[in-house]
N, C-alpha and C. Protein backbone atom coordinates (compact mmCIF):
# COMPACT_ATOMS: atom_id res chain seq x y z
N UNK A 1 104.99 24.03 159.62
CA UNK A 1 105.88 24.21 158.50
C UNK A 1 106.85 25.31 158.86
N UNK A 2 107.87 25.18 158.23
CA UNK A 2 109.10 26.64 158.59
C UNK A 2 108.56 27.49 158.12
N UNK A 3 108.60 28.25 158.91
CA UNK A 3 107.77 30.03 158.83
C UNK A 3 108.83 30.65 157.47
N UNK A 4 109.99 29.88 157.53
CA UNK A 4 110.74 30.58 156.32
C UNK A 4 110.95 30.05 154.62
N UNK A 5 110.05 28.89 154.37
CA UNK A 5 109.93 28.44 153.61
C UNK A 5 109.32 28.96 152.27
N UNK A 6 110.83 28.92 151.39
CA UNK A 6 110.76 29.83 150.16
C UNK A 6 109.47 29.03 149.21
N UNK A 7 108.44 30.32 149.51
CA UNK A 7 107.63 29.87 148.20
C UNK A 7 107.95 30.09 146.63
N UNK A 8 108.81 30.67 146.85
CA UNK A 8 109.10 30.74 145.06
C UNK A 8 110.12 29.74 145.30
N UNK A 9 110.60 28.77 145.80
CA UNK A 9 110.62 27.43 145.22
C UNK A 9 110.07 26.41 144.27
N UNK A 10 111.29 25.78 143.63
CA UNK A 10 110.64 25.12 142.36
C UNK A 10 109.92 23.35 143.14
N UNK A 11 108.73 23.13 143.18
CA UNK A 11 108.91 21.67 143.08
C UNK A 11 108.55 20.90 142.36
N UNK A 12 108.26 21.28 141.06
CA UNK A 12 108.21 21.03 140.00
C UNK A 12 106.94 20.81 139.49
N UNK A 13 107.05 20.23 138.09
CA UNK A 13 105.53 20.22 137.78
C UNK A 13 104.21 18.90 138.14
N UNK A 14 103.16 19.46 137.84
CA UNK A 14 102.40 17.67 138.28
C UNK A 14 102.28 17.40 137.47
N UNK A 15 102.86 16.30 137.99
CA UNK A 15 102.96 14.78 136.89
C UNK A 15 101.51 13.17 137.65
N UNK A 16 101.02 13.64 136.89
CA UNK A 16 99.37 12.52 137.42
C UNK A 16 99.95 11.00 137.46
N UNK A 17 99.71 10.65 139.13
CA UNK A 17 100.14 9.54 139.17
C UNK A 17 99.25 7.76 139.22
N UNK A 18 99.34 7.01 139.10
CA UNK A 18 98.50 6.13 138.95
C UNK A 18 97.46 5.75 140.01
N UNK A 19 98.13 6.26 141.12
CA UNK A 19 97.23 6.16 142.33
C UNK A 19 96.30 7.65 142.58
N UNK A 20 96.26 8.17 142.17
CA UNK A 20 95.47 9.97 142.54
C UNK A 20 94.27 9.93 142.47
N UNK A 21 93.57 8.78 142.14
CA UNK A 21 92.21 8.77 142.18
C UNK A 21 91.58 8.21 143.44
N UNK A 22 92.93 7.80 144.42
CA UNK A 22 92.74 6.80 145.62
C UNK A 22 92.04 8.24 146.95
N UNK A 23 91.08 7.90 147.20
CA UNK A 23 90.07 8.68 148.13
C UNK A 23 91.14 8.79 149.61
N UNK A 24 91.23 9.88 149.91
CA UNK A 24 91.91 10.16 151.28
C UNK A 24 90.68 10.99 152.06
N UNK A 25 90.54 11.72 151.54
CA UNK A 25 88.99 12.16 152.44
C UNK A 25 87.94 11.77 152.15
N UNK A 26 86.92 10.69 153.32
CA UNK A 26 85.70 10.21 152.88
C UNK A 26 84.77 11.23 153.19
N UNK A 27 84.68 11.71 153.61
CA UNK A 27 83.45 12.63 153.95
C UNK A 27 83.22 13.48 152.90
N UNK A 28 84.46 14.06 152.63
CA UNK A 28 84.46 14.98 151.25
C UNK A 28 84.45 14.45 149.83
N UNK A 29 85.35 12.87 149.76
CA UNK A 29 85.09 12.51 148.65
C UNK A 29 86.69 13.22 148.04
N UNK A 30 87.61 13.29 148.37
CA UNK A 30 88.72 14.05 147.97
C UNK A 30 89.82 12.89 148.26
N UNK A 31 90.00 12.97 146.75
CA UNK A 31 91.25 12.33 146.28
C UNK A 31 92.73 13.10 146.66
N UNK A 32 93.86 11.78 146.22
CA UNK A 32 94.99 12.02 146.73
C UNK A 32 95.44 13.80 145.56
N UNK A 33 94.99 12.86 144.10
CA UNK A 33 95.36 13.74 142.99
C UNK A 33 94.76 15.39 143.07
N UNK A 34 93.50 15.24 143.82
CA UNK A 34 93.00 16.71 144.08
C UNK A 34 93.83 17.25 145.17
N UNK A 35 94.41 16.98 146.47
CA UNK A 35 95.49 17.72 147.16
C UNK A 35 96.23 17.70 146.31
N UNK A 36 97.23 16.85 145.70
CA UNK A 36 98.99 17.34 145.07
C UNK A 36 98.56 18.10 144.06
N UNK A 37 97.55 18.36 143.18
CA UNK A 37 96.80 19.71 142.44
C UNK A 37 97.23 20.66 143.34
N UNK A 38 96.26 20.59 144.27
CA UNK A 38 96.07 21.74 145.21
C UNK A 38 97.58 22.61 146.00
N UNK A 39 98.49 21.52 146.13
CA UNK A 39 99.92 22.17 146.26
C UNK A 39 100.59 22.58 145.56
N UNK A 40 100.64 22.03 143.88
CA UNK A 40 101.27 22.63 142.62
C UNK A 40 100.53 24.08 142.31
N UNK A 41 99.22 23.87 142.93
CA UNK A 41 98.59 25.36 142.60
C UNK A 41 99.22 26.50 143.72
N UNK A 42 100.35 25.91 144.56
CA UNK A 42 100.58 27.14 145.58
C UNK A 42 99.75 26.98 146.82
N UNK A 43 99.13 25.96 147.37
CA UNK A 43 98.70 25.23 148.32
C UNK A 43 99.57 25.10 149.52
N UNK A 44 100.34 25.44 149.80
CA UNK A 44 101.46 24.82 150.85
C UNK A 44 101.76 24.22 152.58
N UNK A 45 100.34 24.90 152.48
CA UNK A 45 100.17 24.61 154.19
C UNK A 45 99.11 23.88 154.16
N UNK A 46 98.65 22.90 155.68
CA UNK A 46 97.55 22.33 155.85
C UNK A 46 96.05 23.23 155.37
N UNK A 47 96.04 24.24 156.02
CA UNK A 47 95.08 25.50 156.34
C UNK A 47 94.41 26.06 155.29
N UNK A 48 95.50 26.08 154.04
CA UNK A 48 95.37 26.59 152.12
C UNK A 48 94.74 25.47 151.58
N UNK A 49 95.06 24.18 151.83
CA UNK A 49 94.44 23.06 151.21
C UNK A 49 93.25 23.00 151.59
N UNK A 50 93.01 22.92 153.18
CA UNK A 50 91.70 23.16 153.25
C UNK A 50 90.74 23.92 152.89
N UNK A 51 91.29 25.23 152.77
CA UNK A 51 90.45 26.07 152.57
C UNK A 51 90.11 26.26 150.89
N UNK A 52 91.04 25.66 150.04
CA UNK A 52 90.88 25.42 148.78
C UNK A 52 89.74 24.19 148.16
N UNK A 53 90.06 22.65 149.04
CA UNK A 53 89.24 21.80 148.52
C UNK A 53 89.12 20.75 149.65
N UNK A 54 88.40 21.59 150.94
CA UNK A 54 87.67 21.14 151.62
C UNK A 54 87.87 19.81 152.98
N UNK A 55 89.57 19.32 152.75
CA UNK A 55 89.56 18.22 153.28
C UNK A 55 89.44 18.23 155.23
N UNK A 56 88.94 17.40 156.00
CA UNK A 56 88.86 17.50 157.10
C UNK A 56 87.60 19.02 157.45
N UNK A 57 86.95 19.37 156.20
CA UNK A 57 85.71 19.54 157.14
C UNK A 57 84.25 18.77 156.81
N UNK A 58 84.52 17.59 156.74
CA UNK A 58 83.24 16.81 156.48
C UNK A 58 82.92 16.48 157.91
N UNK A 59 81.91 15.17 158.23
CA UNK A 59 81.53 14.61 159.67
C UNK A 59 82.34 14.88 160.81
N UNK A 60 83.58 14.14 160.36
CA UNK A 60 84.43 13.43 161.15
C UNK A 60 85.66 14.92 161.08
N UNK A 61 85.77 16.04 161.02
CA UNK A 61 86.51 16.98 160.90
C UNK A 61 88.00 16.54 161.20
N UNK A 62 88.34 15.85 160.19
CA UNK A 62 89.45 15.55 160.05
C UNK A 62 90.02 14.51 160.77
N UNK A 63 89.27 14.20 161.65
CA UNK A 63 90.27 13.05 162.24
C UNK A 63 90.73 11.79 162.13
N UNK A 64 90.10 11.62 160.86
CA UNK A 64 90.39 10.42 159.91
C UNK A 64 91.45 10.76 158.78
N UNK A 65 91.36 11.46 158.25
CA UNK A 65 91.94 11.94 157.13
C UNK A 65 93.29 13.07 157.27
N UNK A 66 93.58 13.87 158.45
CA UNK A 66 94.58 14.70 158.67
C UNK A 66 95.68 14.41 158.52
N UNK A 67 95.98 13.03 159.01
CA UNK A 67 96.99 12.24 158.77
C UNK A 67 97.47 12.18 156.91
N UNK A 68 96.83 11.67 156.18
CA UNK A 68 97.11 11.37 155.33
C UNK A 68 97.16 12.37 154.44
N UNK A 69 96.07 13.53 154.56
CA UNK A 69 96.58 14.86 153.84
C UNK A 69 97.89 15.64 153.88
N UNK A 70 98.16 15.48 155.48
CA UNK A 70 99.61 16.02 155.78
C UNK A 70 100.53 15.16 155.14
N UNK A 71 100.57 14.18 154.81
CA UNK A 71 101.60 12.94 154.24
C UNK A 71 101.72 13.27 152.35
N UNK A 72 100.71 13.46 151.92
CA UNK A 72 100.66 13.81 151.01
C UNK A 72 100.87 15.47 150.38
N UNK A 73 100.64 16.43 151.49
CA UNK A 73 101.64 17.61 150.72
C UNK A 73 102.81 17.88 151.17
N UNK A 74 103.29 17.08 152.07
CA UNK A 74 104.47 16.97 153.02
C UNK A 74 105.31 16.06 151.83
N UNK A 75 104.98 15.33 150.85
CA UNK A 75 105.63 14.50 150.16
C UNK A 75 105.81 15.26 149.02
N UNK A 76 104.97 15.81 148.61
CA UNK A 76 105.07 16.97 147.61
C UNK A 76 105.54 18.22 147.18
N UNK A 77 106.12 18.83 148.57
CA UNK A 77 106.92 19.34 148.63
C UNK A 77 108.19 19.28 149.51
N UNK A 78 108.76 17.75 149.52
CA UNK A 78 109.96 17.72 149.82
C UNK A 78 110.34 17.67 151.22
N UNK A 79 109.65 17.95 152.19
CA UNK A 79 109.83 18.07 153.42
C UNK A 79 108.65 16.89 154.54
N UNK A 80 109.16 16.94 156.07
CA UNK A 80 108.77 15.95 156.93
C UNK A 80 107.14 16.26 156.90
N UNK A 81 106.31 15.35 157.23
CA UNK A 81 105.04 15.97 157.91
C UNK A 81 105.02 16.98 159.27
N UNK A 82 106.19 16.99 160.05
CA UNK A 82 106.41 17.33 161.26
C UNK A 82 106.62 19.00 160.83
N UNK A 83 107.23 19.14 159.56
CA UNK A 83 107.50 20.65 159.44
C UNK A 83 105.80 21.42 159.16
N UNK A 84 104.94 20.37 159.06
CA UNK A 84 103.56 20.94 158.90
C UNK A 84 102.72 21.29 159.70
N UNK A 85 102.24 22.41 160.03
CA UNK A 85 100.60 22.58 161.04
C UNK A 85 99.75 21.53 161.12
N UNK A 86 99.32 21.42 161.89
CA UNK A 86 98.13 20.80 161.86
C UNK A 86 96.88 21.31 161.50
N UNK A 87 96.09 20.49 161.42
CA UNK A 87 94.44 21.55 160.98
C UNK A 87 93.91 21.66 162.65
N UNK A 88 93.53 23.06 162.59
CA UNK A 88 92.54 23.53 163.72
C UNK A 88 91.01 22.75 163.50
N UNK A 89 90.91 21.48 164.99
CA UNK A 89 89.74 21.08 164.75
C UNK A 89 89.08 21.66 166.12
N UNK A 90 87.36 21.60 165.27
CA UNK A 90 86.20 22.30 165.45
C UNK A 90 85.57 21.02 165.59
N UNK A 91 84.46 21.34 166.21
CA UNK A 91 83.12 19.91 166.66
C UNK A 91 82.20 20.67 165.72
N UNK A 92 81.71 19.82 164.96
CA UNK A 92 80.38 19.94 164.04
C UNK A 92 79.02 20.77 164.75
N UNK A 93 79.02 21.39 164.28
CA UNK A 93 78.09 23.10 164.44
C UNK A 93 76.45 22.37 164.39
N UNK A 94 75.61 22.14 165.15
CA UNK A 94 73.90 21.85 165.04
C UNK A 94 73.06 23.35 165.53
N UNK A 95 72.15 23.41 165.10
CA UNK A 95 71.18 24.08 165.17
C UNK A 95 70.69 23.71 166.96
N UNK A 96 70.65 25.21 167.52
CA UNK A 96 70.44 24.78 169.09
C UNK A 96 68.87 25.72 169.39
N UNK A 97 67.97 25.24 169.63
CA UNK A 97 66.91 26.34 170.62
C UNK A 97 67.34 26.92 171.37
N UNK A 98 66.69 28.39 171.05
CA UNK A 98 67.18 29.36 172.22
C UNK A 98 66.26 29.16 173.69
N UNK A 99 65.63 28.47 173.80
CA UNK A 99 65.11 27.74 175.19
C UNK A 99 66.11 27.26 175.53
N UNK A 100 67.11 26.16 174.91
CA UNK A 100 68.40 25.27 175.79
C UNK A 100 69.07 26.56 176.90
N UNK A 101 69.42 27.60 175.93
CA UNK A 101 70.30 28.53 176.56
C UNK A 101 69.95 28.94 177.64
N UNK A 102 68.52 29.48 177.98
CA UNK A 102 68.04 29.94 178.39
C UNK A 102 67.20 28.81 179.62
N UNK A 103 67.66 27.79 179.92
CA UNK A 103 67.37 26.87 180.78
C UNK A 103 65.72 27.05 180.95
N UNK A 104 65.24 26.76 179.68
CA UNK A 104 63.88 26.86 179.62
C UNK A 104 63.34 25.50 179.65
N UNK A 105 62.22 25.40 180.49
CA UNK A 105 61.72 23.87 179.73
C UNK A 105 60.34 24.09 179.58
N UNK A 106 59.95 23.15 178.33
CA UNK A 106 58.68 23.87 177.52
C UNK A 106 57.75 22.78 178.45
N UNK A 107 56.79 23.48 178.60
CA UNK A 107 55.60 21.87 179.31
C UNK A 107 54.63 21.87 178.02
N UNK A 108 54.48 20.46 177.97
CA UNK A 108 53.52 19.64 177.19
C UNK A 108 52.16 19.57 178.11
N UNK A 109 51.37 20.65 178.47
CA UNK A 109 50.25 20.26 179.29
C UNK A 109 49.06 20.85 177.99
């Protein structure tokens, strides 16, 4: 997004549209209508949305859904998807034994 992009810009108010109940994030379960919320609330970047209501950190960390989140606050406030960040993706975090690290191997005798 332009690093100079006036947030006290008006883009007006939300107006609930017939489609906002249509699911863009499956993992999370997050509708179209919960992002364009989330940008009328002062949401403006990929990074704020996420960190507001969660989209792209379910299973699949976004790589289903990044697309279409960016399309949707990119539409909402007036400008390309291209003027937007992307989301910083991460690989899903598991619980590791500290034996792996430690090139331990346990014997079953």
């Amino acid at each position: 997004m332009s690093r100079y992009l006036d947030r006290s810009a008006d883009i007006g108010e939300f107006i609930p549209q017939p489609d906002d109940d249509l699911i863009i994030c499956r993992c999370e379960e997050i509708t179209k209508g919960e992002i364009r919320k989330a940008v009328h609330l002062g949401m403006w970047t990929m990074t704020e949305v996420k960190r507001l209501i969660r989209p792209g950190m379910g299973l699949c960390q976004g790589q289903t859904c990044s697309k279409h989140v960016k399309g949707v606050i990119a539409k909402e406030l007036h400008i390309s998807p291209a003027e937007l960040d992307d989301l910083t993706a991460r690989p899903p975090m598991r619980p590791v034994e500290m034996g792996v690290f430690g090139n331990e191997v346990e014997s079953h005798e």
